[in-house]
Structure formats: C-alpha cells, structure tokens
Protein backbone atom coordinates (compact mmCIF):
# COMPACT_ATOMS: atom_id res chain seq x y z
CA UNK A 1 -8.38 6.53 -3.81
CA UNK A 2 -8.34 5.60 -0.51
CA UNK A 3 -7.62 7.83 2.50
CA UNK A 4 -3.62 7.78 2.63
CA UNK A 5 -2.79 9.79 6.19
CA UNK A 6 -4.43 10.51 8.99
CA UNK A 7 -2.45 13.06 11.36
CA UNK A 8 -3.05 11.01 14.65
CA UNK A 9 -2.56 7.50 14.85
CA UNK A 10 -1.90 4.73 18.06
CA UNK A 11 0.10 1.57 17.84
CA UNK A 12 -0.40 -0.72 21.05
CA UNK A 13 2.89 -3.31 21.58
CA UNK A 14 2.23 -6.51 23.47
CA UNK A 15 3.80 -9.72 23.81
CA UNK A 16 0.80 -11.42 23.83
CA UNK A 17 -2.81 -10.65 23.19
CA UNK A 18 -5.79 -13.20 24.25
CA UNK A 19 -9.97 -13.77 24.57
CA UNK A 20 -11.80 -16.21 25.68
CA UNK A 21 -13.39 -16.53 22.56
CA UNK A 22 -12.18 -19.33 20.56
CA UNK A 23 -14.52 -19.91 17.56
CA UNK A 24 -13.06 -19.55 14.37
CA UNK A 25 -13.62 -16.04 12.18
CA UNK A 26 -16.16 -15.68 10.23
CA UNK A 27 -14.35 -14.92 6.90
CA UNK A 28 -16.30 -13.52 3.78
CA UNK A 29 -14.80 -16.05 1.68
CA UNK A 30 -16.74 -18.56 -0.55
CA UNK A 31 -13.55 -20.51 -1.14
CA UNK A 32 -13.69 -20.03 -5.20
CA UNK A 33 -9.80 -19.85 -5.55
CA UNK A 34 -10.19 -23.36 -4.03
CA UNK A 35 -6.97 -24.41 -1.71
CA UNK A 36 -3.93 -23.52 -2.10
CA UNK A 37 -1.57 -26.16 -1.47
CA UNK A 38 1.81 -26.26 -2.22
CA UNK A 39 4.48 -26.20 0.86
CA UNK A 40 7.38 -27.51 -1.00
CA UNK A 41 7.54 -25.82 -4.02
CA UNK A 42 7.52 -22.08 -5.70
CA UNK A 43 4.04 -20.50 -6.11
CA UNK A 44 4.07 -17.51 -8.48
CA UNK A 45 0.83 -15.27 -8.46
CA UNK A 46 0.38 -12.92 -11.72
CA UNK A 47 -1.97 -10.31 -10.48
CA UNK A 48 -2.31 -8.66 -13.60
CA UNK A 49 -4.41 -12.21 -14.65
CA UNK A 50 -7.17 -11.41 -11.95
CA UNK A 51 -10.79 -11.30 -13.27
CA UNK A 52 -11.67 -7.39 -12.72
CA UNK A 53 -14.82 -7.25 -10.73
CA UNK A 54 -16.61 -7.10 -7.18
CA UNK A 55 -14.38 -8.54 -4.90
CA UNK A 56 -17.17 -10.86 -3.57
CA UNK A 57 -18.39 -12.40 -6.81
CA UNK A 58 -17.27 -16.15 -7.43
CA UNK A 59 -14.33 -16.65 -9.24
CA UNK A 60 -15.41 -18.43 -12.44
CA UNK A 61 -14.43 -21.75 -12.83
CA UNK A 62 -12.44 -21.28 -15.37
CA UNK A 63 -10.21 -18.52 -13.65
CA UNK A 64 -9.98 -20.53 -10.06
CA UNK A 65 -7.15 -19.61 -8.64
CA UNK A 66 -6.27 -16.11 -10.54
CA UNK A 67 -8.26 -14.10 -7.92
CA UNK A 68 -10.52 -10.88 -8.31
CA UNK A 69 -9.23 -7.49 -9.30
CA UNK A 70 -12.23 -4.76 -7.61
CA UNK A 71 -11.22 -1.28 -9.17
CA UNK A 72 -13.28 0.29 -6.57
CA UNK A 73 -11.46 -1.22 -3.83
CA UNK A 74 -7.88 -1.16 -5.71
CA UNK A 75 -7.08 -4.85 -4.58
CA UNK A 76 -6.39 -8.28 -5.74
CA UNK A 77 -8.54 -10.54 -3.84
CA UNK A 78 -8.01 -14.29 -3.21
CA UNK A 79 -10.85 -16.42 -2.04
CA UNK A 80 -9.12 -19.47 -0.64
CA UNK A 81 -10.42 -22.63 1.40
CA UNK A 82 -7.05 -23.10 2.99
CA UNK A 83 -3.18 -22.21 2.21
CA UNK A 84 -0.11 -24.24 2.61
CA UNK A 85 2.46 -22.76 0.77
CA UNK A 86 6.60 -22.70 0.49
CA UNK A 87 7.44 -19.88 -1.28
CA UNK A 88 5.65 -17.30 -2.90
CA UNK A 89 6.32 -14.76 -5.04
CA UNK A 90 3.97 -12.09 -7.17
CA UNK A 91 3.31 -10.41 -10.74
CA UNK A 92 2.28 -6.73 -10.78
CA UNK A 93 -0.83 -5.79 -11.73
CA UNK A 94 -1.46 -2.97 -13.95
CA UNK A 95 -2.72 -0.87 -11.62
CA UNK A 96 -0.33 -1.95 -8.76
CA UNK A 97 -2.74 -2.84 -6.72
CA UNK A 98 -2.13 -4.78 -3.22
CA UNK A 99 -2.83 -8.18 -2.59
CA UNK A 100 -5.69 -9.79 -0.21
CA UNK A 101 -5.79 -13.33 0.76
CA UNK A 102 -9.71 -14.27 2.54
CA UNK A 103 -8.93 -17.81 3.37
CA UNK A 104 -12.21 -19.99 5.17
CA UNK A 105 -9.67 -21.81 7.01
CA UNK A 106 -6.16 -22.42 8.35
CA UNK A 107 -3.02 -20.30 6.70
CA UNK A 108 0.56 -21.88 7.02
CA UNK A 109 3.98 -20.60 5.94
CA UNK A 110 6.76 -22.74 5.42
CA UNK A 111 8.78 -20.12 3.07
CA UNK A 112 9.17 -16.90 2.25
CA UNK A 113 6.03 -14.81 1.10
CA UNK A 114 7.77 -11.75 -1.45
CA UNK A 115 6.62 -8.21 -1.68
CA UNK A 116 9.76 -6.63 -1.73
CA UNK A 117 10.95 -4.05 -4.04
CA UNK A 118 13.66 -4.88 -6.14
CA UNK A 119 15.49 -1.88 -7.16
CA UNK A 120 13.12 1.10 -8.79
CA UNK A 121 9.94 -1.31 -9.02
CA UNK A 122 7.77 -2.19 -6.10
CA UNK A 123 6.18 -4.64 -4.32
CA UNK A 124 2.30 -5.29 -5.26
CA UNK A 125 0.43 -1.88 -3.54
CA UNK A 126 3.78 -0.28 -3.15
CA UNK A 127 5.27 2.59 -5.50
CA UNK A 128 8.10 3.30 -7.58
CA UNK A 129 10.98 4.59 -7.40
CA UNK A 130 12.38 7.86 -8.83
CA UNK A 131 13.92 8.08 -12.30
CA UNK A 132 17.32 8.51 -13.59
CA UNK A 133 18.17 12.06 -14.46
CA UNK A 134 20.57 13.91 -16.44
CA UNK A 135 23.08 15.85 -14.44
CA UNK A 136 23.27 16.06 -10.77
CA UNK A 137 20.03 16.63 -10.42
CA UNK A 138 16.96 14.27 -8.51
CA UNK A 139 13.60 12.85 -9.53
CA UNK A 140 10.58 12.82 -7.01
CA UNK A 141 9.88 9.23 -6.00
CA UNK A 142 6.03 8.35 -6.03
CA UNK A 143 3.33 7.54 -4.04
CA UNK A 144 2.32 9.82 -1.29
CA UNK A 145 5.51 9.53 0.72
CA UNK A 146 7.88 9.61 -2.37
CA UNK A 147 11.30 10.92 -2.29
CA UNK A 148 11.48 14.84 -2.91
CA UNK A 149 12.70 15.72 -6.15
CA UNK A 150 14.03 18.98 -5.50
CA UNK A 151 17.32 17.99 -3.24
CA UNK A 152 16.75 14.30 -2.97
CA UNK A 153 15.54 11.74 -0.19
CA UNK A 154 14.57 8.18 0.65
CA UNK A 155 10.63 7.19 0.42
CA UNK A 156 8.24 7.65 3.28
CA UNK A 157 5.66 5.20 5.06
CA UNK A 158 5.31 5.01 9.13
CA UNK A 159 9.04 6.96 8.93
CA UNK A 160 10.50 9.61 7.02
CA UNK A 161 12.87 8.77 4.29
CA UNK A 162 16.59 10.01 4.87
CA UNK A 163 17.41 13.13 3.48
CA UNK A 164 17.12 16.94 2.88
CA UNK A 165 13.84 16.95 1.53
CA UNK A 166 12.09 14.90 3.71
CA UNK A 167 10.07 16.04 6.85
CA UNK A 168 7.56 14.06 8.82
CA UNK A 169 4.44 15.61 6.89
CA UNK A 170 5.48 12.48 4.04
CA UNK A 171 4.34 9.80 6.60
CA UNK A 172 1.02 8.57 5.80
CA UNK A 173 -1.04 5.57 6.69
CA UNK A 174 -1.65 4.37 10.26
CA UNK A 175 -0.74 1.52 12.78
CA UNK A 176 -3.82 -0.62 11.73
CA UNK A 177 -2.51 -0.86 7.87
CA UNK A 178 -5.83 0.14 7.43
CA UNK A 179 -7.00 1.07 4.65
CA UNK A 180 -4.20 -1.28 2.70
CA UNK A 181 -1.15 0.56 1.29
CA UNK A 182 2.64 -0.26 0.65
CA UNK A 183 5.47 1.84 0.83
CA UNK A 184 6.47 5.27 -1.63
CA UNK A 185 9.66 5.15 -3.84
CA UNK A 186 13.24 7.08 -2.84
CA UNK A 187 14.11 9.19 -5.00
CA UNK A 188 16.71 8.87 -8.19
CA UNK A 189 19.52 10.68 -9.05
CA UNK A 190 22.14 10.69 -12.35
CA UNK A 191 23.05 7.28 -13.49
CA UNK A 192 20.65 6.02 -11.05
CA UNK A 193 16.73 4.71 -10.59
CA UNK A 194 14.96 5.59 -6.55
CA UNK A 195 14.41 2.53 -4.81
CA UNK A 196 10.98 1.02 -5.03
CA UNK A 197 8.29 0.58 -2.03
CA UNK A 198 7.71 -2.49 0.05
CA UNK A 199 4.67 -4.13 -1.48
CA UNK A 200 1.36 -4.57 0.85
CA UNK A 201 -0.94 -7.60 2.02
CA UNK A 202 -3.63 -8.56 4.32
CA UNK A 203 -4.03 -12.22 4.92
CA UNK A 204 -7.36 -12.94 6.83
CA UNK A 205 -8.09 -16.59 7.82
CA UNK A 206 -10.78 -18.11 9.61
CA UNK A 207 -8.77 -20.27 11.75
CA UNK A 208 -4.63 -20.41 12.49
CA UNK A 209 -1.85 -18.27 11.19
CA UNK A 210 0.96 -20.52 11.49
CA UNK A 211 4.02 -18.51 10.46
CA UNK A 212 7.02 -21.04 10.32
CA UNK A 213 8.61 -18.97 7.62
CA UNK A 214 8.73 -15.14 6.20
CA UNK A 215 6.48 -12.54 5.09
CA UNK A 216 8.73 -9.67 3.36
CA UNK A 217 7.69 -6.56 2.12
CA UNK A 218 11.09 -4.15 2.09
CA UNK A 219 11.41 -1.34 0.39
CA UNK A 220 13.95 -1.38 -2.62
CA UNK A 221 17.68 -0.23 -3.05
CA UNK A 222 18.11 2.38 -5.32
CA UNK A 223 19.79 6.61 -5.56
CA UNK A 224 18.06 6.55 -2.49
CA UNK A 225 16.15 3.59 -0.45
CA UNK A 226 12.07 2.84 -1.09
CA UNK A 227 10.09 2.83 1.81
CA UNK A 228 8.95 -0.77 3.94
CA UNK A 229 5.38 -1.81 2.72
CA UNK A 230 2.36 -2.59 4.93
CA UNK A 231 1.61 -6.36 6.25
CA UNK A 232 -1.51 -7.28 8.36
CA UNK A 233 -2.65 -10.66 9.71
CA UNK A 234 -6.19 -11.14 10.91
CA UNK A 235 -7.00 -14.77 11.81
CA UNK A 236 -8.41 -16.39 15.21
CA UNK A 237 -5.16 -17.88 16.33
CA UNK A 238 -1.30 -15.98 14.85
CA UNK A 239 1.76 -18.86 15.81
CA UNK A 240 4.82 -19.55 14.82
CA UNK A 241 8.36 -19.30 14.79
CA UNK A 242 8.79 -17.24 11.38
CA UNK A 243 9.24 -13.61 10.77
CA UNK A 244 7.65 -10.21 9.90
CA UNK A 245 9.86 -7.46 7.90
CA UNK A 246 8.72 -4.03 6.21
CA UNK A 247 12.18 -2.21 6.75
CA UNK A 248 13.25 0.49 4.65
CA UNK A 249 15.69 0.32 1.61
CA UNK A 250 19.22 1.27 1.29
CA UNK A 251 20.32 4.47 -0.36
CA UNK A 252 23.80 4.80 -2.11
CA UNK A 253 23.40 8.71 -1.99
CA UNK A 254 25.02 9.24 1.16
CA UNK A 255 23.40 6.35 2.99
CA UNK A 256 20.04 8.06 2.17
CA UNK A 257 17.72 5.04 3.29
CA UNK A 258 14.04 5.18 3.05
CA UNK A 259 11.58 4.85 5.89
CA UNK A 260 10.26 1.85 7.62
CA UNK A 261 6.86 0.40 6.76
CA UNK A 262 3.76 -0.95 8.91
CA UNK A 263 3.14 -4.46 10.20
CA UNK A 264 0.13 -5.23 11.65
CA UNK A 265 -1.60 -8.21 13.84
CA UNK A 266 -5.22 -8.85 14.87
CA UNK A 267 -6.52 -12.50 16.67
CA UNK A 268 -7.97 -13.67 19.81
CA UNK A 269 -4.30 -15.60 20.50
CA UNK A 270 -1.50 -13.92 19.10
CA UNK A 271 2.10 -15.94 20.19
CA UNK A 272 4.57 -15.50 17.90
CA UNK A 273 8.19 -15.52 18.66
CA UNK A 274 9.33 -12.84 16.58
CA UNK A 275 8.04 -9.45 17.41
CA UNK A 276 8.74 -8.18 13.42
CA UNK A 277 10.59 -5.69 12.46
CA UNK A 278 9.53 -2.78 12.69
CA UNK A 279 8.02 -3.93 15.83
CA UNK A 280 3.98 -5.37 15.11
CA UNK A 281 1.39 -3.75 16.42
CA UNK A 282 -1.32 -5.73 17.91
CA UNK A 283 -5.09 -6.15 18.93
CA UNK A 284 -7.92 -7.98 19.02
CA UNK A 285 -9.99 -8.72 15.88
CA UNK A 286 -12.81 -6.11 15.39
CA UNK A 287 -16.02 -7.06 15.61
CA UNK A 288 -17.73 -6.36 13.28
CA UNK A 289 -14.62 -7.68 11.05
CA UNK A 290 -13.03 -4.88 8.78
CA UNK A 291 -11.45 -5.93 5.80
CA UNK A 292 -12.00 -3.12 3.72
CA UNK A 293 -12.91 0.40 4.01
CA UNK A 294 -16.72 1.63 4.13
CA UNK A 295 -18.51 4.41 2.70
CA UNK A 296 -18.02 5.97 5.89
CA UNK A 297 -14.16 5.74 5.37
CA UNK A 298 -12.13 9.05 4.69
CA UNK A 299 -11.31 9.22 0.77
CA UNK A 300 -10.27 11.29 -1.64
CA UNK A 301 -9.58 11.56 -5.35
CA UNK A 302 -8.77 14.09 -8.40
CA UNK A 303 -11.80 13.99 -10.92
CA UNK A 304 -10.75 16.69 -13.39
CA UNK A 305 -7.68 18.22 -14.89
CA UNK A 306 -7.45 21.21 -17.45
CA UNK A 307 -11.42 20.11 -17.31
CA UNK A 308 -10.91 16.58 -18.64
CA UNK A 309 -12.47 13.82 -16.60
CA UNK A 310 -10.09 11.56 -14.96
CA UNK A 311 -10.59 7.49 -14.81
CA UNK A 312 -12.52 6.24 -11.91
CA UNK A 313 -10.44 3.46 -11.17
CA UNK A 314 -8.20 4.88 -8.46
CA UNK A 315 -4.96 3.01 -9.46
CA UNK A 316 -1.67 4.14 -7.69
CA UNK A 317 -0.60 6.36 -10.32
CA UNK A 318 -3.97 8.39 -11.30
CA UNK A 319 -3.31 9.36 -13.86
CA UNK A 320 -0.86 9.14 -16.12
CA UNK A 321 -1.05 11.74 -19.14
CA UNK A 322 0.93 12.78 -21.90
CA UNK A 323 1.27 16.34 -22.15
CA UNK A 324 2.86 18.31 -24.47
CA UNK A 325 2.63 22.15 -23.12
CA UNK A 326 3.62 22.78 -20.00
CA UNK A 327 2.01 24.77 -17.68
CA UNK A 328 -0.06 25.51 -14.74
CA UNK A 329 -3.13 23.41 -14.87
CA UNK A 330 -6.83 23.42 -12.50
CA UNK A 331 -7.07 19.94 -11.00
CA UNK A 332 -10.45 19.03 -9.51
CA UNK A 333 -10.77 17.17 -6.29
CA UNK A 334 -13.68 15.36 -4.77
CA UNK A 335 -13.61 14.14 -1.19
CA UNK A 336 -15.85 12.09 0.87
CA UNK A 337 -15.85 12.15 4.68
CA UNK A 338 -13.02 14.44 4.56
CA UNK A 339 -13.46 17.52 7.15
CA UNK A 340 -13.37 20.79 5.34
CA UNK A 341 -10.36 21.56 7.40
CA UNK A 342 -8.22 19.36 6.31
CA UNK A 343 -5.07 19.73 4.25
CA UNK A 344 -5.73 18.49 0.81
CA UNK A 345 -2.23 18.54 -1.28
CA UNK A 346 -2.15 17.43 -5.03
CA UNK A 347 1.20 16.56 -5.90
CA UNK A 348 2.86 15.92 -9.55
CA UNK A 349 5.60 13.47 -10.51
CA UNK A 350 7.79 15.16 -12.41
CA UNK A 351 6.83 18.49 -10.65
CA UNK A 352 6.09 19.31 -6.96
CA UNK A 353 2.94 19.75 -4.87
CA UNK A 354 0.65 22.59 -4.26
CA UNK A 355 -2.26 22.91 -1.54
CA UNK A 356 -5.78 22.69 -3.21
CA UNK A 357 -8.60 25.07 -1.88
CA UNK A 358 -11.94 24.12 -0.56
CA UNK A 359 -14.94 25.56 -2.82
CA UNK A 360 -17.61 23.71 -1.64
CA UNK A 361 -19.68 20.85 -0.41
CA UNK A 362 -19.79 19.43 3.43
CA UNK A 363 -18.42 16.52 5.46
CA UNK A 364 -19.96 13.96 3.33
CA UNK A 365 -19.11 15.45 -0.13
CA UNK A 366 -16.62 17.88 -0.98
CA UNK A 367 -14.82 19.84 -3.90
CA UNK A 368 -11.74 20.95 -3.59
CA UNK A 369 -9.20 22.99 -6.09
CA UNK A 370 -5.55 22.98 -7.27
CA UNK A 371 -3.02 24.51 -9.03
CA UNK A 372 -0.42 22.24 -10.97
CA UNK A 373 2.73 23.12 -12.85
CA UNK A 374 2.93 19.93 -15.53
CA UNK A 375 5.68 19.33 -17.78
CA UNK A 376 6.36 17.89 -21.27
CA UNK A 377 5.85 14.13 -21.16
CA UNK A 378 3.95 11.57 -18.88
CA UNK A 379 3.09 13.30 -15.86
CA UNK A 380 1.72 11.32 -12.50
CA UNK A 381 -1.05 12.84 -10.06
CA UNK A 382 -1.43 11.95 -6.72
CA UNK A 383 -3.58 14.06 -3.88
CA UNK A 384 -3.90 13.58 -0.40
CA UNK A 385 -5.38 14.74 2.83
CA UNK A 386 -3.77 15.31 5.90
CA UNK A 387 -6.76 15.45 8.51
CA UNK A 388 -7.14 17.87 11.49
C-alpha cells in the first residue's frame, strides 16, 4: 500500500505561480477513453466497471470509456483526449480505489465534480466511516486517520478529527497529495454510522484547467464527521472562476467534526480566483512529471497474519477476514524504502493498534512484526509508517 504519512511535510501558498515555459504537458495518455464530452448533462462513472490491468495498457475498444483499474497502483485510471463535462458523479470500486483522469488535452468544468462522502460511505480513495454500536459505546473509523474507537472522534487527513481520542500522530499524507489518498472515516456511536472520508482525484491535462464550476471531495456527516479527501490538478495552464473544497464533515456527537483534507495545484500559470478551501497549495509542475509513485517511493504493506498470506492487491481495507477465535495474532510486515527507524503501527478495525518491531532487512527491503488482538467477525488491517 502506498506510503500514508510522512512526519515532515511543506505547503507553499501563492496567489499566483508562473514560467516562461508555455508548451503544453507531456501527458502519458494515449487517449483510449476517447473524449469526454458532455457539459450539459449528468456523467456517472462506475469504477467498479474498470478493466483491471496496467494503468498504461489501451483500453479495449470495447470498454472505451470505463477506464483501467492497476491493483498495483490502487487507482482507476482514465485515458482521455479531452473533457468537457457538467456534472459528474462516481460508483465505488471494490477496492475503493481513487480516481485518475490523464487527459492529452484541455479539461473544463462547468458543474460540480462529486467525491464527497455521504454519510458512513466515502468518496472514491476515501474510507468509511465507523459502525453503529450497541450501548454507549464507539467504533474506530477506518483508514489510517480513522476515528478512535475507544472514546470517540472525527476522521483524520491534513487535520486531526475533533475529539478525545484524536492527537496529531492520525494526520497522514502530505501537501503534494502525493502519493493519492482521500480522507479516514469519524467514528460511530449507538444508533449511529461515523461519517465517511472525502474521496480523492488527480486530474492531469496536457493543456488548460478551466475550472468554471466545483470539484468536491468533503468528508461525510455521521456520530462523528469523516475527514476532507485529497484533490490535485496538474495541467500547463489552472483558470477559472470555480471552486476547490476537501473540508471536514460534521459530527452530531458534540460537534465532533472531522479534519480537513488536502488540495493540491501544479502548472506553469496557475490564476484561479478561488484560493480552495482548505487553502491550495501550489507549485510548478515537476519535471520529470510525477503521476504516480516509483519504486523508489516509501511503501509499506502486511504480507502475513497467523502465517496466512495476505492478497497482494493493496486495497484500502487489506484485508478483510472472518475470524472466529479471538485473540492475539503475529502480523507480518514488509516495507520498501522505509528507514529502519521508523514507526511502523498495524492497526485493527474493530480493535486498536500496536507498534510492530523491526527483525530484519535494510533501507530497501524490510520485515517488520506485530502483535494484534482480533475479534469474532470481519476484522480490517491497516499498517503504517510514520518516518523519522
């Protein structure tokens, strides 16, 4: 799974940022999703009909349009010539994964562009939100930042979530939205689901960004709020008049909101009117262009539990198993380009989180352990590594 916090991270703000350089991106896009255009009407985009593959293989023919699902990425990618779209809206897929957009030429907005959550469930690359419990008890929230089930709190992104079990060692991610993640889930409460995370999307065009409308990713209302998602733009020129939002969602325990998300802008002219909310933060495009991570790129993932191999596919909830004895377990953790002083943390929905322990390896491969408590039922594993 991809690297999900890094302990030091720098947002530059800027009204505007511009180069000389005025030659259109070179996006890796082939255009095999053809063009999307459809400005005055509802698009709806079922990720869970993607073709599963290499992110960079031709759509087929017959699947133009429905985009690529790469497992070893954990993304939905879109291979446009151009987009001109109203309003847009998305289907999960299975895995939850985020949604890219590699478009050859000009992207423009007219509507809204949807990767809220609505109430427990997420936004595409976002997580969900806490269960209802018996009692007056709470439910951890998932994904990496989710809401702490011991005393209850909103999710975590680039904030902490509100309340008494959250602390600023749930933020994760960094200012770059890069790698691509969404927001975690609040947690739930008696009679009442967590709120799901703001979804995530990078939208990479070769040309203009004209933003006359909305991109949305919020986090959910639920016990207590989901997290905002991640949004980043990469194109040669970002305009418009429209707007950027990853803010947090609202909490009914107590006003126990979640935290805000990440919104992100790379081009040579960047002149938007609206600075987004939470505020964008901004740069020139890298060159070389990074889209997705390398194998030089921090990651980290659990490979064996109880001594079962796990899935490769690192979906947002790896894995999900049924057990029926509960217990303390040995999870298995393999790193790449972690430093062997980092914090690696395994954590358990239903459950809590424990700190693994290096027993081997080096910078480039490492293997770390962990002890988790699982409980009757379907039990959720997520690890993480906090870096020096």
């Amino acid at each position: 799974m991809p690297m999900l916090k890094s302990s030091i991270w720098i947002a530059v703000f800027a009204i505007a940022v511009t180069c000389a350089r005025a030659a259109p991106l070179n996006v890796p896009s082939d255009g095999s999703d053809g063009v999307l255009d459809r400005p005055a009407s509802n698009v709806h985009l079922d990720l869970s009909e993607a073709v599963t593959g290499t992110w960079n293989d031709p759509v087929p023919e017959s699947m133009k349009g429905k985009g690529i699902y790469d497992p070893v990425l954990w993304a939905v990618v879109y291979k446009y010539e151009s987009v001109n779209v109203g309003f847009v809206s998305f289907g999960m897929h299975p895995t939850g994964a985020p949604v890219v957009w590699l478009v050859q030429g000009d992207v423009v907005i007219h509507g809204n562009v949807n990767l809220n959550g609505d109430g427990s469930q997420p936004g595409p690359g976002g997580f969900r939100g806490g269960d209802i419990v018996t009692g007056h008890g709470y439910s951890g929230g998932y994904g990496p930042g989710g809401g702490q089930g011991i005393s209850g709190s909103g999710g975590s992104y680039a904030t902490p979530g509100l309340g008494d079990g959250s602390s600023p060692d749930t933020v994760y991610g960094n200012a770059k939205v890069f790698p691509l993640i969404g927001g975690s889930g609040g947690s739930g409460h008696s009679g009442r689901f967590g709120g799901g995370g703001g979804g995530a999307i990078v939208i990479v065009a070769g040309g203009t960004i004209d933003l006359r409308g909305s991109i949305h990713a919020n986090g959910g209302a639920g016990a207590f709020g989901g997290a905002g998602g991640g949004i980043r733009l990469v194109a040669d020129r970002i305009i418009g008049t429209g707007n950027l939002r990853a803010q947090f969602g609202s909490g009914d325990i107590g006003n126990r909101e979640g935290g805000m998300g990440r919104i992100r802008l790379e081009a040579n002219t960047i002149s938007l009117v609206d600075q987004g909310y939470p505020v964008a933060s901004r740069g020139l495009v890298d060159e070389p262009l990074r889209i997705f991570p390398d194998s030089s790129t921090p990651s980290i993932r659990p490979i064996k539990l109880d001594g079962r191999l796990l899935g490769s596919d690192p979906r947002v909830l790896l894995p999900s198993l049924e057990f029926r004895n509960p217990g303390d377990y040995e999870l298995e953790i393999e790193g790449f380009n972690v430093p062997l002083d980092s914090v690696v943390v395994a954590r358990t929905v239903p459950g809590g989180t424990s700190t693994a322990t290096l027993v081997g390896g080096d910078l480039g491969h490492s293997i770390w352990r962990a002890t988790v408590t699982l409980v009757d039922g379907t039990v959720d594993i997520q690890v993480r590594a906090n870096l020096p």
